[in-house]
Protein backbone atom coordinates (compact mmCIF):
# COMPACT_ATOMS: atom_id res chain seq x y z
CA UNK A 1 0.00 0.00 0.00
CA UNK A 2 1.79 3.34 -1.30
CA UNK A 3 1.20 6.26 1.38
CA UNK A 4 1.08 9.75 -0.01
CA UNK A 5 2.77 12.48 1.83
CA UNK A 6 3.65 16.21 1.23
CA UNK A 7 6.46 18.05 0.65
CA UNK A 8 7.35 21.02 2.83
CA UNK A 9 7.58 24.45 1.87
CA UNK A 10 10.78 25.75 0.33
CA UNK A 11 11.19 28.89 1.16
CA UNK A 12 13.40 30.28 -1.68
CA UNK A 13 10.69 28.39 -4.64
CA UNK A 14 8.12 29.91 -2.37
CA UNK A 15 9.75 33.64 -2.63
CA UNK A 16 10.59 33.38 -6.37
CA UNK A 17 6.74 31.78 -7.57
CA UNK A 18 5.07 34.37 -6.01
CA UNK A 19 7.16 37.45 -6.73
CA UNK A 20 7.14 36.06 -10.42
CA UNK A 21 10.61 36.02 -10.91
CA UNK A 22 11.60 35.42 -14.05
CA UNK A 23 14.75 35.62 -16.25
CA UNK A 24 13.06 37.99 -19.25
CA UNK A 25 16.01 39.29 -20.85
CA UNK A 26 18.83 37.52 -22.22
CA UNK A 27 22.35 38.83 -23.16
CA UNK A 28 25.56 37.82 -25.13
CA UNK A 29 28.99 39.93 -25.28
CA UNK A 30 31.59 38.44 -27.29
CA UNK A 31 34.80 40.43 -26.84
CA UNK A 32 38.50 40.55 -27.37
CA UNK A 33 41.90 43.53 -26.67
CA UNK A 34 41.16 46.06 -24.07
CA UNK A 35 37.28 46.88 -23.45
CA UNK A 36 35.52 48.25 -20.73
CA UNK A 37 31.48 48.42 -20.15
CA UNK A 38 28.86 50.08 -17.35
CA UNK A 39 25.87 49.34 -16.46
CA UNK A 40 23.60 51.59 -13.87
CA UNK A 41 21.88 49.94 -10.65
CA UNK A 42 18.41 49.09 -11.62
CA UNK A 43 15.80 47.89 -9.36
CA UNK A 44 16.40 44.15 -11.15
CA UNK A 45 18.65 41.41 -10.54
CA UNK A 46 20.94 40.23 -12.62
CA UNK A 47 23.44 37.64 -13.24
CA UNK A 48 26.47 37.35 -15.22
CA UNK A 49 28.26 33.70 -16.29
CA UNK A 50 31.48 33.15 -17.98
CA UNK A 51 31.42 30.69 -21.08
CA UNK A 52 35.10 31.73 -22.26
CA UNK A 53 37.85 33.74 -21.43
CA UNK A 54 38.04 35.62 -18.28
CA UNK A 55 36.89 39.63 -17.69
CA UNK A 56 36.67 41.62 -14.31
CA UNK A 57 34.05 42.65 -12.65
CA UNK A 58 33.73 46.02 -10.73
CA UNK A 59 31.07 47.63 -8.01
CA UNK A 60 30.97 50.59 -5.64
CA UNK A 61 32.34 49.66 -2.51
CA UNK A 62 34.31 46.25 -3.84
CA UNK A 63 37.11 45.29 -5.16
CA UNK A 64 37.38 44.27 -8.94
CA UNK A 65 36.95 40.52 -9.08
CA UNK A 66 38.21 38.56 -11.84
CA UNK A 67 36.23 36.01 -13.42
CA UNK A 68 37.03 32.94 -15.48
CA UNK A 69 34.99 30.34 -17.46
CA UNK A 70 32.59 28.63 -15.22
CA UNK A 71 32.74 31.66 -13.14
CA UNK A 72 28.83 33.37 -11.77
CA UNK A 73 28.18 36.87 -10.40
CA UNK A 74 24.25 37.87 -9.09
CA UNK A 75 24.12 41.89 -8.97
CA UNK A 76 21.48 43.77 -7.32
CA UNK A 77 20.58 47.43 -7.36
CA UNK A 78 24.36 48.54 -7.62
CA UNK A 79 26.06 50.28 -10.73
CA UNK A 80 28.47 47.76 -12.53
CA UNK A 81 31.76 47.43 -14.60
CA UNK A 82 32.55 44.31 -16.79
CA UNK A 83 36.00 45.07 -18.24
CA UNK A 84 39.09 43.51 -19.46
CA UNK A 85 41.20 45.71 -17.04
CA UNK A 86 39.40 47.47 -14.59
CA UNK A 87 41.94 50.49 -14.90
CA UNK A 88 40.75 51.18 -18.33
CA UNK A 89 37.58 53.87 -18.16
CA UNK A 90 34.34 51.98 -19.37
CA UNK A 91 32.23 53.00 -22.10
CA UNK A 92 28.36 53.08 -21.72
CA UNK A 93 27.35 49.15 -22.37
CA UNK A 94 23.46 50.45 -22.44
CA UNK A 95 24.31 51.66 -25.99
CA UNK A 96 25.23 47.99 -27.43
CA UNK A 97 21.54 46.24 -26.07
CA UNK A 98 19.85 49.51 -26.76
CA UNK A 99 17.28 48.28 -29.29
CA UNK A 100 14.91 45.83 -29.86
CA UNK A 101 16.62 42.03 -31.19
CA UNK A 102 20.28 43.63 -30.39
CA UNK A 103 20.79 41.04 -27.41
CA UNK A 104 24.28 40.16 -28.62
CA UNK A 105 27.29 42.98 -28.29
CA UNK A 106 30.28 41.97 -30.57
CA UNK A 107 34.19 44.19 -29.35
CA UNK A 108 36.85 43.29 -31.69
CA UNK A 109 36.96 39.59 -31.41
CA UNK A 110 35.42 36.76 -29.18
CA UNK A 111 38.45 35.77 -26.83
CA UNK A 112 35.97 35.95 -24.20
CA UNK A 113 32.42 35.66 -23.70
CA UNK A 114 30.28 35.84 -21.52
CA UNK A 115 26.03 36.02 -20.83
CA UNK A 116 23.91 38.09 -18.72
CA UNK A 117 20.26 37.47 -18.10
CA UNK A 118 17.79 40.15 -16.38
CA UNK A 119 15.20 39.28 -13.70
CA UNK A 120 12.20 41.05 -13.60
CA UNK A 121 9.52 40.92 -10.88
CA UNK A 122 5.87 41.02 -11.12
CA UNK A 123 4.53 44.50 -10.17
CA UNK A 124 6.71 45.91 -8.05
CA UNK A 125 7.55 43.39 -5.91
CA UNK A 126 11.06 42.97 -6.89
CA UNK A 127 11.99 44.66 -3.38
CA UNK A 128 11.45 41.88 -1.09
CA UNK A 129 14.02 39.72 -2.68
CA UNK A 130 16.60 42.41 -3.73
CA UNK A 131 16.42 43.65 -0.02
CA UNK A 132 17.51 40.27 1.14
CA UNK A 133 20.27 39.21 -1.54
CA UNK A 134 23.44 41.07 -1.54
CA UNK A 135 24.06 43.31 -3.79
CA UNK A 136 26.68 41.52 -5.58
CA UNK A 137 28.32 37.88 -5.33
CA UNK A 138 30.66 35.71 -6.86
CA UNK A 139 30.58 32.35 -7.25
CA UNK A 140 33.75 30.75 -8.41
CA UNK A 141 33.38 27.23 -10.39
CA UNK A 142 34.95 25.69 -7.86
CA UNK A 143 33.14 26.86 -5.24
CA UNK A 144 30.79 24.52 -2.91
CA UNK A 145 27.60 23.31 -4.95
CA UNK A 146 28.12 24.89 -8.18
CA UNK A 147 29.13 21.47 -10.49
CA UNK A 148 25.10 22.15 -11.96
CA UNK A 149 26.18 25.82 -12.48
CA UNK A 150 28.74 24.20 -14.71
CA UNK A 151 26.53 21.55 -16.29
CA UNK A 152 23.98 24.54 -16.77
CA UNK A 153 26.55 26.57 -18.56
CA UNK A 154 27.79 23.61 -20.78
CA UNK A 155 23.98 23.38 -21.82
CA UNK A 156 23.49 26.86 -22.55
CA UNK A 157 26.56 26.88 -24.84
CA UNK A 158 25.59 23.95 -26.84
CA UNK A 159 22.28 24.74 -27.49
CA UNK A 160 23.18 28.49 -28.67
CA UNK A 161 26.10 26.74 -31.06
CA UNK A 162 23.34 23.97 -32.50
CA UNK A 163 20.74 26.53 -33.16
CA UNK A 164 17.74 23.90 -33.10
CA UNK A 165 14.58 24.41 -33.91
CA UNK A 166 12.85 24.99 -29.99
CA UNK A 167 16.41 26.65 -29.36
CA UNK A 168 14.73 29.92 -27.62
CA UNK A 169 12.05 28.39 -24.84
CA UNK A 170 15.31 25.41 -23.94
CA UNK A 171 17.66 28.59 -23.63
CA UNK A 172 15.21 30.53 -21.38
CA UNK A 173 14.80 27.62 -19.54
CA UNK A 174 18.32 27.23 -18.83
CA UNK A 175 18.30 30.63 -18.00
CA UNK A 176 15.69 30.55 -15.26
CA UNK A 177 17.56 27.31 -13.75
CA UNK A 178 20.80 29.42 -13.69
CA UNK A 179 19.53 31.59 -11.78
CA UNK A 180 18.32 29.12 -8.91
CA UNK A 181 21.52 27.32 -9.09
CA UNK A 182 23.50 30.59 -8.81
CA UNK A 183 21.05 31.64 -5.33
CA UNK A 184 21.58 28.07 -4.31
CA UNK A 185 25.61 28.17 -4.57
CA UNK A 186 25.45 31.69 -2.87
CA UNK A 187 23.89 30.70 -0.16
CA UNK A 188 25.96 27.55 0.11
CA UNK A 189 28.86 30.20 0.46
CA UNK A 190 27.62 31.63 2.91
CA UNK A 191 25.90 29.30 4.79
CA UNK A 192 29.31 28.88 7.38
CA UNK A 193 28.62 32.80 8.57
CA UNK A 194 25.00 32.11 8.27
CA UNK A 195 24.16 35.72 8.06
CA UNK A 196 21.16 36.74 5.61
CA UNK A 197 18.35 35.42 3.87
CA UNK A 198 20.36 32.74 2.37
CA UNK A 199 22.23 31.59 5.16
CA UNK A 200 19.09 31.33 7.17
CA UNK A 201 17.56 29.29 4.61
CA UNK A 202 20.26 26.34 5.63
CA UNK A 203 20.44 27.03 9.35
CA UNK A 204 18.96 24.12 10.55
CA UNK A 205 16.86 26.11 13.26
CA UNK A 206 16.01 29.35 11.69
CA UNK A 207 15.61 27.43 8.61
CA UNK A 208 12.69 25.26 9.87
CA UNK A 209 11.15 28.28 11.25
CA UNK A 210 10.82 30.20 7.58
CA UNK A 211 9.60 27.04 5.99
CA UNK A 212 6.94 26.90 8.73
CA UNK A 213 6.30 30.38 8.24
CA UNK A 214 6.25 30.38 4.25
CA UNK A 215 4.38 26.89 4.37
CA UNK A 216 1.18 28.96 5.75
CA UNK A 217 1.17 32.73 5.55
CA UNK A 218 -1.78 33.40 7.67
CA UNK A 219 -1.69 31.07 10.39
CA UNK A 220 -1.33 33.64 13.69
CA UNK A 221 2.14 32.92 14.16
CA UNK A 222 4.07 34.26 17.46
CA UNK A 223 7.57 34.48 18.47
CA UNK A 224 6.87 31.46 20.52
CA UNK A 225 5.72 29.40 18.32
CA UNK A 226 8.41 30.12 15.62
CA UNK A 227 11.03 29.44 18.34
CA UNK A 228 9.09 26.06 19.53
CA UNK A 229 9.73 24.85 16.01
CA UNK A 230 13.34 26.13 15.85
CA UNK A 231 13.84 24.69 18.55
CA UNK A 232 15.44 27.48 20.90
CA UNK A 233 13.92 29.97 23.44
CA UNK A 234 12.22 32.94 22.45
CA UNK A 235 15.39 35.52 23.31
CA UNK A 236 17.00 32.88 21.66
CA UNK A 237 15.32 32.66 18.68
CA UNK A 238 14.82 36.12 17.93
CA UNK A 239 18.00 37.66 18.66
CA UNK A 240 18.92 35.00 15.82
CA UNK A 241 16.47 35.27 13.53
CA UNK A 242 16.83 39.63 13.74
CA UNK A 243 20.73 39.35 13.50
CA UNK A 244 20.71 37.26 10.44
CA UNK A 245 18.06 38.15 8.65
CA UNK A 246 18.02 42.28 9.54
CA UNK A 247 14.60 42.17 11.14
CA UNK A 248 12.08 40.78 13.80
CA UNK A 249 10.64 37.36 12.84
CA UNK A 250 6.83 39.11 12.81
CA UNK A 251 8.15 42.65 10.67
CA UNK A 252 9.85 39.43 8.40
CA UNK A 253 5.85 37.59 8.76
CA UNK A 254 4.30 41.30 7.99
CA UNK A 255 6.53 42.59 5.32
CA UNK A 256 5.94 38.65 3.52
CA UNK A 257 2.01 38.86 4.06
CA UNK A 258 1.80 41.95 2.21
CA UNK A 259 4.38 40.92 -0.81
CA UNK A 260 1.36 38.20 -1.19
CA UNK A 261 -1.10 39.88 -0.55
CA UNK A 262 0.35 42.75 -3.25
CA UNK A 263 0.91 39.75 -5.75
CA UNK A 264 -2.96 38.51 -5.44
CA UNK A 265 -4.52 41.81 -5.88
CA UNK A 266 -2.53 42.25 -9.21
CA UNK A 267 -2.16 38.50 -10.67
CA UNK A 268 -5.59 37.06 -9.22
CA UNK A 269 -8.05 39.82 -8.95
CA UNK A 270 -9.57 39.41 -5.41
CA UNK A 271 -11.80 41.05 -3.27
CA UNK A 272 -9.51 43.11 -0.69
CA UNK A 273 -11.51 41.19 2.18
CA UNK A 274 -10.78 37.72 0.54
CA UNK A 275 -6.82 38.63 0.21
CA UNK A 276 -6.76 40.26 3.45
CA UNK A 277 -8.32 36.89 4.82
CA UNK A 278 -6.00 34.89 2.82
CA UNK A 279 -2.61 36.32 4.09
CA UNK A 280 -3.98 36.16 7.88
CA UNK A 281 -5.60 39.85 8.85
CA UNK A 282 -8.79 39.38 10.73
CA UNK A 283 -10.38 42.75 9.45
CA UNK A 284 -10.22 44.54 6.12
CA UNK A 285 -9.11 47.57 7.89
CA UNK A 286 -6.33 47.04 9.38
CA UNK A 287 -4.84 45.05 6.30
CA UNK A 288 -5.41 48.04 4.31
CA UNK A 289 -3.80 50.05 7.16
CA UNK A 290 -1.02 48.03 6.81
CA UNK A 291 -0.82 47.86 2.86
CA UNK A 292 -1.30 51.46 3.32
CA UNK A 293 1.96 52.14 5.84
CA UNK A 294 4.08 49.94 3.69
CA UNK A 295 3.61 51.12 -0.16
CA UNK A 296 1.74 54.22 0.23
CA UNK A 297 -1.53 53.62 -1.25
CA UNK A 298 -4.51 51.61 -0.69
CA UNK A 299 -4.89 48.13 -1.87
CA UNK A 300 -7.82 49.07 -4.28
CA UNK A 301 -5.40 51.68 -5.59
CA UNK A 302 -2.60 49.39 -6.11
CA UNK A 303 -2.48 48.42 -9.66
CA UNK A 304 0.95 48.16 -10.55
CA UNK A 305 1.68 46.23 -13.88
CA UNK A 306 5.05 43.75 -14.34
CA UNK A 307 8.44 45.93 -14.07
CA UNK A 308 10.44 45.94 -17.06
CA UNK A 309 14.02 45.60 -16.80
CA UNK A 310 16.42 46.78 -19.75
């Protein structure tokens, strides 16, 4: 007799299905000599993958990293360099994607190249995530947990040389699993200072609490009871959970009820009372109190279509 049972809540699936995060720009530069490109901070995320060669990256307040085939950055909100020596003064890179079908930028040879894909949010929810990732990260190809990055990058390679029929929905696919396996080896990174988002996902105690808390948005959760299932005391608990994470467990329960809550009105079209049910307020009030302290307008008000990212 086969027994059915269910899988828990993962928080970072959770996060990225509801905030519709999805890679909806896709980017080439094939380059070779001395060459030097900037990008502005954009409320997106982005990542950027080696295939050949190696190039630097630079951002405001880091130190140029060099990057080599196999090699992963995700960038946030910051400003950006990708360069071949970070001495030499970039150009604007806007102008080489500016334009519809101009996805590929071509400098003097193609010693190295590299892709970039763009992550765009639905409505403007892209703030809940960017807030908790840094705002940029490396991850080398050797580095803990990335041998799929590799595999990933292999694929995408391949199926841009074959140029098969199908060859555009396989290489946005790719794309989107990139991305998850670039979060993934991030937080794997990080995951022995366990500070963040990420490396609370893989604490073992705080961990358990977020799936719990992600696994059902409007149960009445208290400090308590998110510490019972961590398994520490409530001092404990929340001292942890507010060091790592950069806020309270129930401003964290709050600030997520609302991103859901901002998602349904927009993607589902629901009564404010249903919604406000759904995410755990008991009156229609005070979750449009709420909605109103955090975005500034009312939930009837917010209409907010899908942010597109250049």
């Amino acid at each position: 007799m086969s027994r059915s049972s269910s899988i828990a809540v993962d928080p970072l699936s959770n996060v990225l299905d509801i905030l519709g995060a999805r890679v909806a720009r896709r980017t080439r530069i094939e380059a070779a000599g001395a060459w030097s490109l900037s990008f502005p901070g954009l409320d997106r995320l982005k990542f950027v993958a080696l295939l050949r060669g190696d190039a630097w990256i630079s951002v405001p307040g880091h130190q140029p990293r060099r990057m080599q085939a196999g090699d992963v950055c995700l960038i946030g909100r910051t400003d950006y360099v990708v360069c071949s020596d970070p001495t030499l003064a970039p150009a604007d890179g806007r102008a080489l994607y500016d334009g519809p079908e101009r996805d590929v930028a071509r400098i003097n040879g193609d010693e190295t190249v590299g892709i970039g894909g763009s992550v765009t949010f639905a409505g403007a929810n892209a703030d809940f995530l960017l807030d908790m990732l840094p705002d940029f990260s490396v991850v080398p190809r050797d580095a803990s947990g990335s041998s799929a990055i590799g595999i990933t990058l292999s694929l995408i390679s391949n199926e841009t040389e074959r140029e098969a029929i199908g060859g555009e929905i396989v290489r946005s696919r790719l794309a989107d699993i990139l991305l998850v396996e670039a979060i993934r080896a991030c937080a794997s990174e990080v995951r022995a200072t366990g500070m963040g988002w990420l490396g609370a996902l893989l604490d073992p105690r705080i961990g358990r609490a977020l799936a719990a808390l992600h696994e059902n948005v409007a149960h009445p959760w208290t400090v308590a009871e998110l510490a019972g299932i961590a398994g520490m005391s409530r001092a404990a608990f929340s001292a942890a959970f507010s060091r790592r994470i950069g806020q309270p467990p129930l401003s964290y329960l709050r600030s997520w009820r609302l991103t859901v809550a901002r998602t349904a009105l927009m993607r589902d079209n629901l009564r404010v009372a249903d919604v406000a049910e759904m995410v755990g307020y008991q009156s229609q009030s005070a979750f449009s109190q709420a909605f109103r302290r955090t975005f500034g307008t009312s939930p009837k008000d917010d209409t907010a279509g899908p942010a597109t990212i250049p």
